[in-house]
C-alpha atoms as a PDB file:
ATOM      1  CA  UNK A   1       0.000   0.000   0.000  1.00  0.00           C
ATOM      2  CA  UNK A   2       1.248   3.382  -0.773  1.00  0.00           C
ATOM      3  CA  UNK A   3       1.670   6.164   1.984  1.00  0.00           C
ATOM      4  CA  UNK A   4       2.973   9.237   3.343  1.00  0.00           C
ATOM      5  CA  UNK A   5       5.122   9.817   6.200  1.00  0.00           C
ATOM      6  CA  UNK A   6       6.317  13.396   7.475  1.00  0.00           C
ATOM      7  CA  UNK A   7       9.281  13.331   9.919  1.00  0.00           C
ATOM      8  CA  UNK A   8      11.144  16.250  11.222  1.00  0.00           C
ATOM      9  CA  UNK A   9      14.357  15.829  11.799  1.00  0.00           C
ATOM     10  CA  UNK A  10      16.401  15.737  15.003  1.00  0.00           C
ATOM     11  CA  UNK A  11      20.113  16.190  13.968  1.00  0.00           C
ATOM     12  CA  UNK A  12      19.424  19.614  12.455  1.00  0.00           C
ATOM     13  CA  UNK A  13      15.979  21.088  12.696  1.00  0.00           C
ATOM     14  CA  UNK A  14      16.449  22.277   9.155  1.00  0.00           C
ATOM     15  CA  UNK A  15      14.796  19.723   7.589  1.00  0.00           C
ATOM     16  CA  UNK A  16      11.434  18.376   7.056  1.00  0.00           C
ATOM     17  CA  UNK A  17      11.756  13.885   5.651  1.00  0.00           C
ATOM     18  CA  UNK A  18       8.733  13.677   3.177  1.00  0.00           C
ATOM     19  CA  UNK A  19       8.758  10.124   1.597  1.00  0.00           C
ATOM     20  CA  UNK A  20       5.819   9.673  -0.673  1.00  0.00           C
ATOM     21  CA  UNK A  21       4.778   6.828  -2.792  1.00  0.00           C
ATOM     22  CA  UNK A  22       2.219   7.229  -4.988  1.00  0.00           C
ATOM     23  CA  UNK A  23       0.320   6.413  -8.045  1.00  0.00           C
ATOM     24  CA  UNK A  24       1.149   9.590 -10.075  1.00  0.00           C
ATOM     25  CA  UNK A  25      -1.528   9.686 -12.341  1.00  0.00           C
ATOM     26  CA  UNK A  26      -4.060  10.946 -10.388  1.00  0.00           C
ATOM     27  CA  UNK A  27      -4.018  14.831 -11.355  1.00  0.00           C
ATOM     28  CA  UNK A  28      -5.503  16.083  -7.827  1.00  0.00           C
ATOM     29  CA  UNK A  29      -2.310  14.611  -6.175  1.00  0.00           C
ATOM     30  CA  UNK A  30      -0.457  17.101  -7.505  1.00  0.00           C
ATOM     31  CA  UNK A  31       1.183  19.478  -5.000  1.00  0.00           C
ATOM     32  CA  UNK A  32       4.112  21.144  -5.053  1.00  0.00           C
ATOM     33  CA  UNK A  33       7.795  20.631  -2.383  1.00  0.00           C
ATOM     34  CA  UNK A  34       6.162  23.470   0.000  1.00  0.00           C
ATOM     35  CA  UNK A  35       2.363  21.801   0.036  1.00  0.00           C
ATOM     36  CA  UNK A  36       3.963  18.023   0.547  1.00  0.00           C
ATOM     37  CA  UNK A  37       3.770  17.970   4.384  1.00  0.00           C
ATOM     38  CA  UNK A  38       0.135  18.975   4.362  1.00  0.00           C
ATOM     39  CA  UNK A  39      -1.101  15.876   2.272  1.00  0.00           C
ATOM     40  CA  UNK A  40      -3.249  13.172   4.224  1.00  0.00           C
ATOM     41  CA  UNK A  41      -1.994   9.771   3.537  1.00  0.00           C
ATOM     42  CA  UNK A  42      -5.459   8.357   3.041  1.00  0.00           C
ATOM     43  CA  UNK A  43      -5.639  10.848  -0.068  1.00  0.00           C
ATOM     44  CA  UNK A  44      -2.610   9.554  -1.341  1.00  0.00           C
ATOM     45  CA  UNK A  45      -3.733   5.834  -0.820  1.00  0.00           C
ATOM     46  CA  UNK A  46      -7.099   6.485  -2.528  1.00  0.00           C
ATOM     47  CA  UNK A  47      -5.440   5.920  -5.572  1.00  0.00           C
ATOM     48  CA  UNK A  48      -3.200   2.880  -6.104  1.00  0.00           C
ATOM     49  CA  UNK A  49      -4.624   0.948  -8.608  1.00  0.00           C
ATOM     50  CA  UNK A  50      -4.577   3.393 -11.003  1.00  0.00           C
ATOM     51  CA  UNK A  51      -1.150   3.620 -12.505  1.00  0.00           C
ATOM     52  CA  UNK A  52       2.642   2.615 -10.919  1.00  0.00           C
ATOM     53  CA  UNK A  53       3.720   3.148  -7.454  1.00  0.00           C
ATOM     54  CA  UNK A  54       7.202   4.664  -6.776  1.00  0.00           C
ATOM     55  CA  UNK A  55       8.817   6.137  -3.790  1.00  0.00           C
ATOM     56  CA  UNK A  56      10.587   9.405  -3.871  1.00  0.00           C
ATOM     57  CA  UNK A  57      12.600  10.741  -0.806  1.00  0.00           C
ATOM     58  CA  UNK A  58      11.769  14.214  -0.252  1.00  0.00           C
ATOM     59  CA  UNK A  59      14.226  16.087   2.527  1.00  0.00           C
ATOM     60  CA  UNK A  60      12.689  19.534   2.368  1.00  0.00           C
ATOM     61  CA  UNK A  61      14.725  22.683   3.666  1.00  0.00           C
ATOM     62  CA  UNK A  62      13.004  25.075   5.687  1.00  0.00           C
ATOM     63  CA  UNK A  63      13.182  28.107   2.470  1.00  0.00           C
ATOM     64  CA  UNK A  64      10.256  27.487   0.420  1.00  0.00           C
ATOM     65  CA  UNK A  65      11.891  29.095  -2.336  1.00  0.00           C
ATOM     66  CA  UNK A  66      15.542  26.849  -1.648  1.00  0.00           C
ATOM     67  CA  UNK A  67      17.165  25.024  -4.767  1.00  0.00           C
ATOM     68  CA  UNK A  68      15.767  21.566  -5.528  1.00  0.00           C
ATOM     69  CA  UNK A  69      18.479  18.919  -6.160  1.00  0.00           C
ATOM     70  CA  UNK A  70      17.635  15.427  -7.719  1.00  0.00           C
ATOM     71  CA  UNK A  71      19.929  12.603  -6.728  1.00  0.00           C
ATOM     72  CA  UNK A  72      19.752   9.532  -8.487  1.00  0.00           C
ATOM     73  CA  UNK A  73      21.444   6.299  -6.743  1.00  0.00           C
ATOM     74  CA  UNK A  74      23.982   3.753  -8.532  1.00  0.00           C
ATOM     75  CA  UNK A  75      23.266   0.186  -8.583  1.00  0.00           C
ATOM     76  CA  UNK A  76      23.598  -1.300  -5.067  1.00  0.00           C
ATOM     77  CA  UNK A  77      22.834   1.740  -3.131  1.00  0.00           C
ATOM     78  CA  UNK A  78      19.886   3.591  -2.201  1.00  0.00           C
ATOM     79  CA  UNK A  79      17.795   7.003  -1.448  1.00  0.00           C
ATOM     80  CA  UNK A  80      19.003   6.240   2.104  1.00  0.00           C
ATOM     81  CA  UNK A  81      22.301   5.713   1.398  1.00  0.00           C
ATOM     82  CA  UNK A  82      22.678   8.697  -1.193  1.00  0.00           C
ATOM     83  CA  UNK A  83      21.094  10.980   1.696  1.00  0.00           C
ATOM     84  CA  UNK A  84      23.816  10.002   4.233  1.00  0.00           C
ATOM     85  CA  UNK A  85      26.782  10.026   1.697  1.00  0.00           C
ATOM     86  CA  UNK A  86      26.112  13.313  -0.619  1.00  0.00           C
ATOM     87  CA  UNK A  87      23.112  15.040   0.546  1.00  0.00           C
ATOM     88  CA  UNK A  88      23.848  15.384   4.687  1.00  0.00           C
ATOM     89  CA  UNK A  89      27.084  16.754   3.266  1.00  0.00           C
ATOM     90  CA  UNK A  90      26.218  19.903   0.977  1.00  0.00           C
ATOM     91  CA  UNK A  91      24.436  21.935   3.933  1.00  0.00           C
ATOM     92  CA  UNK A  92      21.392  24.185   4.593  1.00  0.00           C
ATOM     93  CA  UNK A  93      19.235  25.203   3.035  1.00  0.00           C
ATOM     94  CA  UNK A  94      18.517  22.670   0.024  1.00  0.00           C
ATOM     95  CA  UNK A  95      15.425  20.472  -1.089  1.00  0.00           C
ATOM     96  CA  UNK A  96      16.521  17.164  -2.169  1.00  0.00           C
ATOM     97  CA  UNK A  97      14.669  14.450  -3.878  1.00  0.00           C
ATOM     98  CA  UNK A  98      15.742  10.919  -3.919  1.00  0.00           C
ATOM     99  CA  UNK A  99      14.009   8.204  -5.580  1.00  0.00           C
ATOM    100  CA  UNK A 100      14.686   4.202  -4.797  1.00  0.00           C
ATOM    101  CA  UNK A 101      15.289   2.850  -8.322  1.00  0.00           C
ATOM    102  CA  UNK A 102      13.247  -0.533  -8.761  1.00  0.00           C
ATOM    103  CA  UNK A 103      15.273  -2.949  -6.783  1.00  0.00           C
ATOM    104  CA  UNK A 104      16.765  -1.235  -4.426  1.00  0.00           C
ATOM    105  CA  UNK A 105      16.143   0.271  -1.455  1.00  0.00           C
ATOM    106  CA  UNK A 106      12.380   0.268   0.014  1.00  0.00           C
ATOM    107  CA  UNK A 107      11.682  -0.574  -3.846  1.00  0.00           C
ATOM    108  CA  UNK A 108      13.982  -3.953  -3.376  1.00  0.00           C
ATOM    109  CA  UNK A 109      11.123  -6.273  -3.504  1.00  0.00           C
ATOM    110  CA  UNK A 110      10.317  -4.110  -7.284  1.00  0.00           C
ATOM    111  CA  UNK A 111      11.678  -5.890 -10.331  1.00  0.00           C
ATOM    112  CA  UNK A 112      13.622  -3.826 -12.290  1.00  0.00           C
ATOM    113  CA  UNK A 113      13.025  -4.169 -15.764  1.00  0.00           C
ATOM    114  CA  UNK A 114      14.191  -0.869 -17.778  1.00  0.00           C
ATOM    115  CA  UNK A 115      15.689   2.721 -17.042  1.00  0.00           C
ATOM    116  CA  UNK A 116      13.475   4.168 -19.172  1.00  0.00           C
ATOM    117  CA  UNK A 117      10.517   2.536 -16.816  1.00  0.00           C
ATOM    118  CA  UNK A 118      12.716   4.608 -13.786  1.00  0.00           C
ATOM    119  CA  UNK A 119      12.974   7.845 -15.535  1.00  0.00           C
ATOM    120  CA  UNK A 120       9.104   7.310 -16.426  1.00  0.00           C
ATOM    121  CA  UNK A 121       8.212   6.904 -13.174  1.00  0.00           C
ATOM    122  CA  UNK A 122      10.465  10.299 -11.945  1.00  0.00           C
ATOM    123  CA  UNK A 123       9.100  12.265 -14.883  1.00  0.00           C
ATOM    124  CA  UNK A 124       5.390  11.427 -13.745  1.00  0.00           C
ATOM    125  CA  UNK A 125       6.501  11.862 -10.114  1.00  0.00           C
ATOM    126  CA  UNK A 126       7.862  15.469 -10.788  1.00  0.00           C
ATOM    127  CA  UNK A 127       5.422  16.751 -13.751  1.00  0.00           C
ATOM    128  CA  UNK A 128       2.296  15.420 -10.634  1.00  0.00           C
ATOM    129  CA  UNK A 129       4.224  17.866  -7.806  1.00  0.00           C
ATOM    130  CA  UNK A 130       4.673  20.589  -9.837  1.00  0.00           C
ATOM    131  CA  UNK A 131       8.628  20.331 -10.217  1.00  0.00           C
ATOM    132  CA  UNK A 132       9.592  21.099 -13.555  1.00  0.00           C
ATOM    133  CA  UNK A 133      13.063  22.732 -13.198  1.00  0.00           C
ATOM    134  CA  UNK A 134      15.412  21.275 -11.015  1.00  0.00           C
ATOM    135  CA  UNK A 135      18.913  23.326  -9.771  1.00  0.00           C
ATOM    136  CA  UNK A 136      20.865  20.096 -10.004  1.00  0.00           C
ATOM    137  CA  UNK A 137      20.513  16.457 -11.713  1.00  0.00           C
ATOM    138  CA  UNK A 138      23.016  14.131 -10.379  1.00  0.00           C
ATOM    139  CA  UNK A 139      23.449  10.141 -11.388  1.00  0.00           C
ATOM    140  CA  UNK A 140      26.322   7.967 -10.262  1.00  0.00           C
ATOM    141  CA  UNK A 141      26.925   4.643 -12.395  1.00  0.00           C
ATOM    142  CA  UNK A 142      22.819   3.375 -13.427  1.00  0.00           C
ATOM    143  CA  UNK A 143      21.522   6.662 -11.889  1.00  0.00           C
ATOM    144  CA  UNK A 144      23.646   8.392 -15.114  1.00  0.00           C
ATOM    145  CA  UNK A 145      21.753   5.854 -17.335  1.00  0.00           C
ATOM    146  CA  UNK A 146      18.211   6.807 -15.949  1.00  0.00           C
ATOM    147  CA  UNK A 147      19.101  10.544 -15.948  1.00  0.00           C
ATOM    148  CA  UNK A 148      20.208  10.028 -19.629  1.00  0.00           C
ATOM    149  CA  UNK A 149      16.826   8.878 -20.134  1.00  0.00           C
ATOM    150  CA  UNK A 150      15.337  11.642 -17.950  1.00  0.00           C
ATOM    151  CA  UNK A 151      16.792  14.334 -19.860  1.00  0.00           C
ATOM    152  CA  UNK A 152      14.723  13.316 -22.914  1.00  0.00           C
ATOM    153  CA  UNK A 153      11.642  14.823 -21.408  1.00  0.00           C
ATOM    154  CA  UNK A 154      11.171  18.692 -23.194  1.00  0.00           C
ATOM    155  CA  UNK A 155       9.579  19.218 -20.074  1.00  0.00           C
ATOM    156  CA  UNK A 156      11.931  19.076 -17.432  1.00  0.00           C
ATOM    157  CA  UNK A 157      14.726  21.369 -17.257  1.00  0.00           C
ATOM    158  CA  UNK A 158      18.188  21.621 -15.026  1.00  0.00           C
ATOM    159  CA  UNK A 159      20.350  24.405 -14.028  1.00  0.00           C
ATOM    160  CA  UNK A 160      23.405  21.877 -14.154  1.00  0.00           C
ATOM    161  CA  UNK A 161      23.814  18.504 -14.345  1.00  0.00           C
ATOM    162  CA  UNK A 162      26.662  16.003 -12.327  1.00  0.00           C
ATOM    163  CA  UNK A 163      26.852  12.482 -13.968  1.00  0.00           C
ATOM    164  CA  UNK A 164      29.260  10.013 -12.029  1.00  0.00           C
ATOM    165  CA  UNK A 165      30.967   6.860 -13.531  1.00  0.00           C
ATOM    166  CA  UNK A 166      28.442   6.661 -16.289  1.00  0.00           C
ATOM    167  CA  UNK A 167      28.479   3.864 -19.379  1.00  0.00           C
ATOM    168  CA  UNK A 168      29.169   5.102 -22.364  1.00  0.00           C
ATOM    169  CA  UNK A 169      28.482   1.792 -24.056  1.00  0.00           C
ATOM    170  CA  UNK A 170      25.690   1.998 -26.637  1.00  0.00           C
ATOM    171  CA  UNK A 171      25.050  -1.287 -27.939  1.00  0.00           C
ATOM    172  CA  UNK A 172      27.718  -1.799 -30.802  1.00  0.00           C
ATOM    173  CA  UNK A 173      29.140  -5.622 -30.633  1.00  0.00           C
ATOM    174  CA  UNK A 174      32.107  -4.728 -28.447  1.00  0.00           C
ATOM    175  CA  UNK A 175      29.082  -3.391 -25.793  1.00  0.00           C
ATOM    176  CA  UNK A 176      27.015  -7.086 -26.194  1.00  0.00           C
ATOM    177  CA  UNK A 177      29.823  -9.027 -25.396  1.00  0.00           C
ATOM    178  CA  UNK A 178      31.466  -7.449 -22.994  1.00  0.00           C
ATOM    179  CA  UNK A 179      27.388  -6.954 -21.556  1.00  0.00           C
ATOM    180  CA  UNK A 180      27.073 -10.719 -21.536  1.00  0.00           C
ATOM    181  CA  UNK A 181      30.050 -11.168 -19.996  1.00  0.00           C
ATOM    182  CA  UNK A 182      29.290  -8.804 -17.393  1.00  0.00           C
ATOM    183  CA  UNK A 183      25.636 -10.262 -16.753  1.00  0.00           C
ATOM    184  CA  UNK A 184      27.243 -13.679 -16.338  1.00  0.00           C
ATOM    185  CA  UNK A 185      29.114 -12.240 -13.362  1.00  0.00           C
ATOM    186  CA  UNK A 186      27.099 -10.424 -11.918  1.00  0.00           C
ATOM    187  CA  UNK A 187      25.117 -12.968 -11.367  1.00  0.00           C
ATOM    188  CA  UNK A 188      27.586 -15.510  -9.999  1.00  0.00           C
ATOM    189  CA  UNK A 189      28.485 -12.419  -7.622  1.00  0.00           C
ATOM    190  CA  UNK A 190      24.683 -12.758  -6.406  1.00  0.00           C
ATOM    191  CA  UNK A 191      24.969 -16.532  -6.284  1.00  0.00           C
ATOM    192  CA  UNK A 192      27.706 -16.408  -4.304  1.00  0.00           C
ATOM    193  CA  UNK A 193      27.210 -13.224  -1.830  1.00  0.00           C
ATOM    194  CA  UNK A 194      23.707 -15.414  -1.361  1.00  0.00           C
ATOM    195  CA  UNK A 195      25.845 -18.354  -0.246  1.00  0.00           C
ATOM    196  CA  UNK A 196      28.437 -16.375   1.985  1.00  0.00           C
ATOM    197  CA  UNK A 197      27.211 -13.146   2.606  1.00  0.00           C
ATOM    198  CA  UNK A 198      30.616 -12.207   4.292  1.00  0.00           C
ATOM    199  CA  UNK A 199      32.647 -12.651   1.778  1.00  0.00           C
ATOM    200  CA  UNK A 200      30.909 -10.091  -0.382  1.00  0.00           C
ATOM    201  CA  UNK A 201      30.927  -8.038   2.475  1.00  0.00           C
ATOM    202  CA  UNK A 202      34.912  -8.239   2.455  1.00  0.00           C
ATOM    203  CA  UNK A 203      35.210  -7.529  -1.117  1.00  0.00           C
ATOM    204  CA  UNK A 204      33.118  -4.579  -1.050  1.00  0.00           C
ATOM    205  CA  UNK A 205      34.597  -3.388   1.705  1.00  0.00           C
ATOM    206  CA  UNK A 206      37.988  -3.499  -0.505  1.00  0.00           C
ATOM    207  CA  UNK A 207      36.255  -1.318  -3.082  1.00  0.00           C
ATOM    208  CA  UNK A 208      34.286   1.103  -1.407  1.00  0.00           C
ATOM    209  CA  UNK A 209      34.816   1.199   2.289  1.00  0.00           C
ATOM    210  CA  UNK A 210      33.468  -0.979   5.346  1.00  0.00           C
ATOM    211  CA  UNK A 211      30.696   1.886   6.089  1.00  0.00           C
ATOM    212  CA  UNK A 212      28.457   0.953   2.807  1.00  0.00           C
ATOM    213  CA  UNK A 213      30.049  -2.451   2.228  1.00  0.00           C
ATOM    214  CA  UNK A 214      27.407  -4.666   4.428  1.00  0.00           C
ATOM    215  CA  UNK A 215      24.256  -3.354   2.797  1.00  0.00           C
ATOM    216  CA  UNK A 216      25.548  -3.086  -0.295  1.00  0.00           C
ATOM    217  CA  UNK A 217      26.316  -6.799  -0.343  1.00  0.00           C
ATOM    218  CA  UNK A 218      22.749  -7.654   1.211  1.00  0.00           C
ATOM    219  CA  UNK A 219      21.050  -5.863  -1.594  1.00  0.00           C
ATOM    220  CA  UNK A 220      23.037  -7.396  -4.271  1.00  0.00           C
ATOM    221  CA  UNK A 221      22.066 -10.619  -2.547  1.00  0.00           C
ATOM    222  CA  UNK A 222      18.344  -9.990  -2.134  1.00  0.00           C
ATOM    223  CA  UNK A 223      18.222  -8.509  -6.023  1.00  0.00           C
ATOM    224  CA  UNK A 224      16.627 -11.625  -8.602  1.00  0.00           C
ATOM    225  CA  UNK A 225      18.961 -12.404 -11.456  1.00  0.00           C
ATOM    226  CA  UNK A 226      16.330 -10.961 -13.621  1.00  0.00           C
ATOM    227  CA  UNK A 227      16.804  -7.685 -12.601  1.00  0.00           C
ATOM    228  CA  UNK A 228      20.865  -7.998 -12.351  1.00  0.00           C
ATOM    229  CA  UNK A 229      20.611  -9.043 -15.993  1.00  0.00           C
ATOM    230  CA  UNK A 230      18.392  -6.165 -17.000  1.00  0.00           C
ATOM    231  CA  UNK A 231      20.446  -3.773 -15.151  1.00  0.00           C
ATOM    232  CA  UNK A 232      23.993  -4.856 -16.846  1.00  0.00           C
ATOM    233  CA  UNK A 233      21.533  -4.720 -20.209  1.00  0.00           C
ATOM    234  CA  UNK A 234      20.941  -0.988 -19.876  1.00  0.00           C
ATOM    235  CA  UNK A 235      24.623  -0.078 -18.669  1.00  0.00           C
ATOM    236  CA  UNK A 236      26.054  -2.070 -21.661  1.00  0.00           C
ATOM    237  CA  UNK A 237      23.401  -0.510 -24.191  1.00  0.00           C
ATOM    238  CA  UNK A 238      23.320   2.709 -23.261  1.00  0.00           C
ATOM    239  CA  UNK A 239      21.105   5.376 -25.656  1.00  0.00           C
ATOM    240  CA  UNK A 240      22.503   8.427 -25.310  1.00  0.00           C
ATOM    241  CA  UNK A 241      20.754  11.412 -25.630  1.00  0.00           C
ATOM    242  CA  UNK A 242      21.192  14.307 -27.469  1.00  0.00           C
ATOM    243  CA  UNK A 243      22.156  17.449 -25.587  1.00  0.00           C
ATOM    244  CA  UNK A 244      22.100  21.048 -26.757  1.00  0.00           C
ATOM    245  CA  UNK A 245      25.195  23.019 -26.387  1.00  0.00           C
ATOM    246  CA  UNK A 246      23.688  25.049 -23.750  1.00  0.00           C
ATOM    247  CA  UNK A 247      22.736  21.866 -21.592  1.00  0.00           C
ATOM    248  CA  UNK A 248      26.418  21.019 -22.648  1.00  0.00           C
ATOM    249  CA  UNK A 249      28.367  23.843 -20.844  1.00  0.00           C
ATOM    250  CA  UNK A 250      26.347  22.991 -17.622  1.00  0.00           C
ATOM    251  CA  UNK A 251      26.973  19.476 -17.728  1.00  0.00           C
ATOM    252  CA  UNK A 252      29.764  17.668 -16.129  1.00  0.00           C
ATOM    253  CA  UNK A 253      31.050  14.091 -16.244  1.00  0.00           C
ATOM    254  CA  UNK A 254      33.230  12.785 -13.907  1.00  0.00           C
ATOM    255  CA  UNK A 255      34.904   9.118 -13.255  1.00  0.00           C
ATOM    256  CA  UNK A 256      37.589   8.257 -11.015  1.00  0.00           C
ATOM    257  CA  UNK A 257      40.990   7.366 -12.642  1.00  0.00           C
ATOM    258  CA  UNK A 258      40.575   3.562 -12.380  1.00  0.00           C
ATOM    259  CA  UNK A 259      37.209   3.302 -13.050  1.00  0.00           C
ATOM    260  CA  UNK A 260      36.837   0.953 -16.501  1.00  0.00           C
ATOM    261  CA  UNK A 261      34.634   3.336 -17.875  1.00  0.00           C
ATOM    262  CA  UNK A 262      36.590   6.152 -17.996  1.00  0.00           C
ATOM    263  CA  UNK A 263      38.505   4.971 -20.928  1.00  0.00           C
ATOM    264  CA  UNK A 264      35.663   4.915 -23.505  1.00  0.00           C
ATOM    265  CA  UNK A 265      34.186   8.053 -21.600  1.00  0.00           C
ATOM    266  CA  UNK A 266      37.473   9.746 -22.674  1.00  0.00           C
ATOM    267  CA  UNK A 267      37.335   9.105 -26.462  1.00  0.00           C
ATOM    268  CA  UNK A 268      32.897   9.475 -26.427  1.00  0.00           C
ATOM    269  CA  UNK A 269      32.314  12.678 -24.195  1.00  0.00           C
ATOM    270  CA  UNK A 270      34.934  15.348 -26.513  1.00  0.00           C
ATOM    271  CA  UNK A 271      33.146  13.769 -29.861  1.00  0.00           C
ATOM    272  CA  UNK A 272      29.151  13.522 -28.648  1.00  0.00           C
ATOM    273  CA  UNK A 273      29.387  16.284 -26.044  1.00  0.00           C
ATOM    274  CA  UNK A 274      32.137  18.726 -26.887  1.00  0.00           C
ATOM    275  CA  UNK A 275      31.059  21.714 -24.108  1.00  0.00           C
ATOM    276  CA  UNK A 276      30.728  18.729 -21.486  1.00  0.00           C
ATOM    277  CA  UNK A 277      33.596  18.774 -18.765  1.00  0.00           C
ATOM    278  CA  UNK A 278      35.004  16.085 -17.831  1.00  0.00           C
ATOM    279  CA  UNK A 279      36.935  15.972 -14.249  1.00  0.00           C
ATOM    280  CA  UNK A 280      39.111  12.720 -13.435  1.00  0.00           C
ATOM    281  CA  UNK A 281      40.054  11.953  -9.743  1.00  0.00           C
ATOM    282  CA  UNK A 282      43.246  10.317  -9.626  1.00  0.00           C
ATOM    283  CA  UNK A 283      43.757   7.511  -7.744  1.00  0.00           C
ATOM    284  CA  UNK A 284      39.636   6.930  -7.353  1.00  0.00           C
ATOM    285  CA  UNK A 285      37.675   3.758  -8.713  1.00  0.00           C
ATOM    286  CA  UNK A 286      34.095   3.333  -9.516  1.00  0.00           C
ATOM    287  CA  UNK A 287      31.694   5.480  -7.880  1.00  0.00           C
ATOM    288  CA  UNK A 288      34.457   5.164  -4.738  1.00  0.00           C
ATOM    289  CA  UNK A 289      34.796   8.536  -3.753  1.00  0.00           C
ATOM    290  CA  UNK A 290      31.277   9.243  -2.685  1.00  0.00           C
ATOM    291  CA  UNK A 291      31.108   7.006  -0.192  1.00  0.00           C
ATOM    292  CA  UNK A 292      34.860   7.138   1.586  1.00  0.00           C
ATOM    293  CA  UNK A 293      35.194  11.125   0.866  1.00  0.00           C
ATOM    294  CA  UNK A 294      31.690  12.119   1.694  1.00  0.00           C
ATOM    295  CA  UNK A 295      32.499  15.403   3.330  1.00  0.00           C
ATOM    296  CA  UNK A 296      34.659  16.849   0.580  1.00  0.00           C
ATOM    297  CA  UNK A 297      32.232  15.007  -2.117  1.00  0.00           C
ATOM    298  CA  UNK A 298      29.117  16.930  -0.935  1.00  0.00           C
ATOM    299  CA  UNK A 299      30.673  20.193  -0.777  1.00  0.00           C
ATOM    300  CA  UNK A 300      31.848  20.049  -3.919  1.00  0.00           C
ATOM    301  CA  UNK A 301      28.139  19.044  -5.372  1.00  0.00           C
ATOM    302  CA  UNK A 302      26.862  22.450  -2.943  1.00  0.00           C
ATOM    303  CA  UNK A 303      29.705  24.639  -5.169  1.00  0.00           C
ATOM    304  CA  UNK A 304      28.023  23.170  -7.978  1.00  0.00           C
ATOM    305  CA  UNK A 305      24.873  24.092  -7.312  1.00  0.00           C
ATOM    306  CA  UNK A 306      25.406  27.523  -5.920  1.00  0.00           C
ATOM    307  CA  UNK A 307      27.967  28.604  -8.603  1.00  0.00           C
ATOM    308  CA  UNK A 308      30.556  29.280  -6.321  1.00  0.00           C
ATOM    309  CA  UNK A 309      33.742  27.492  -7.187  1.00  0.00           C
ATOM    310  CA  UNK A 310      34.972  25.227  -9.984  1.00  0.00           C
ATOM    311  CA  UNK A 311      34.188  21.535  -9.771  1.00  0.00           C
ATOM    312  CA  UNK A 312      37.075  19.626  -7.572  1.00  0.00           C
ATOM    313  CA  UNK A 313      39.404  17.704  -9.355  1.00  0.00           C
ATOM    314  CA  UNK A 314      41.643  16.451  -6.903  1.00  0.00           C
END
């Protein structure tokens, strides 16, 4: 069943936790960030047959009128997790909206079948509330995929956008096999972290630190092998979407230097997206510094957003 819950929170004060699931067709569910809190959940409930039901993360600041950041989570990871490792760490006074991607998160029992499905469901989601321009997209890893996707809506529009560690793969013979390959591991990763849960704990502790490491592992575990496959499909056949040149010089790509994706990123971005930027972090792997340099991560997102300092390269 779909519902609302409104939390204030006790670390800060600053911040009011909306997390609403909904069926997003309805057009009298339609309010905007500032009306949120007032909803009744039995009003949003009324509804759920009609349509899909996603859940969306809303952490409103107290400034009607404050920037509205979407964060979009890489496989593995979550709206939770993206709250505690980029958005606790770029301050005051900013709304943020996180959606669980099908299969993760309080959407893990969700198959996930396409990112075009996801950035459906966030379009709808967005267009029903009222949000049409957003100060900052950011995807890491599948979120890039599904904001690829998103930005195909004429709709929607962003004052910058932050894609992390995203495929560049498209589909071409080299992307199919190396795709298959990838699904075929994947899901004897799954297999196995299902069998001995710690020692996928271990190795993703090796990769991206022994704070995200246990539930990363556990969702990987819980996730069905149709979803794993359908996920690897969409990284390895990746439609990329056409972006203007003024969406171009407010876009930014960034990888970490040993992340495998950076090489093809390197020789696609400059021909496809020529006013992109595209930061490296040397000595960083894939999606890695997010979660063990969270402090310096987040305020480099916040400069982002407010226009205040270049994007960190280091």
């Amino acid at each position: 069943m779909c519902a609302l819950a409104l939390v204030r929170l006790a670390r800060s004060g600053s911040y009011d936790v909306v997390t609403v699931t909904l069926a997003s067709r309805d057009t009298d569910l339609a309010p905007t960030l500032g009306e949120a809190h007032k909803l009744q959940a039995a009003k949003i409930e009324k509804d759920t047959a009609r349509g899909y039901c996603m859940r969306m993360h809303v952490y409103e600041a107290v400034e009607d009128d404050s920037p509205t950041i979407l964060l979009i989570h890489p496989m593995l990871s979550s709206a939770s997790r993206m709250k505690a490792a980029v958005a606790d760490h770029m301050g005051d006074g900013l709304h943020f909206l996180i959606p669980d991607l099908s299969a993760h998160g309080d959407e893990a029992s969700a198959p996930y079948s396409s990112a075009i499905e996801e950035a459906e469901a966030i379009h709808s989601w967005l267009v029903d509330h009222g949000i049409r321009r957003l100060a900052l997209g950011f995807g890491a890893s599948l979120g890039g995929v599904v904001l690829f996707e998103l930005l195909r809506f004429p709709d929607l529009s962003f004052d910058r956008l932050f894609i992390e560690g995203v495929s560049f793969y498209s589909g071409g013979p080299i992307s199919r096999a190396g795709g298959a390959i990838l699904s075929r591991i994947m899901v004897a990763k799954h297999r196995k972290a299902v069998r001995d849960p710690e020692a996928g704990v271990r190795k993703l502790a090796r990769l991206f630190g022994e704070e995200v490491a246990r539930p990363m592992a556990e969702s990987l575990a819980a996730m069905s092998e149709e979803s794993i496959r359908a996920i690897v499909r969409d990284c390895s056949r990746v439609t990329l979407p056409h972006l203007s040149p003024d969406v171009q010089r407010r876009c930014t790509f960034a990888y970490g230097e040993k992340d495998s994706d950076l090489r093809l990123a390197r020789r696609t971005a400059p021909r496809l997206y020529p006013g992109t930027e595209l930061v490296v972090w040397p000595g960083w792997g894939h999606c890695e510094r997010m979660s063990r340099d969270s402090v310096a991560y987040g305020a480099m997102l916040r400069n982002v957003v407010l226009g205040s300092a270049p994007t960190d390269r280091s």
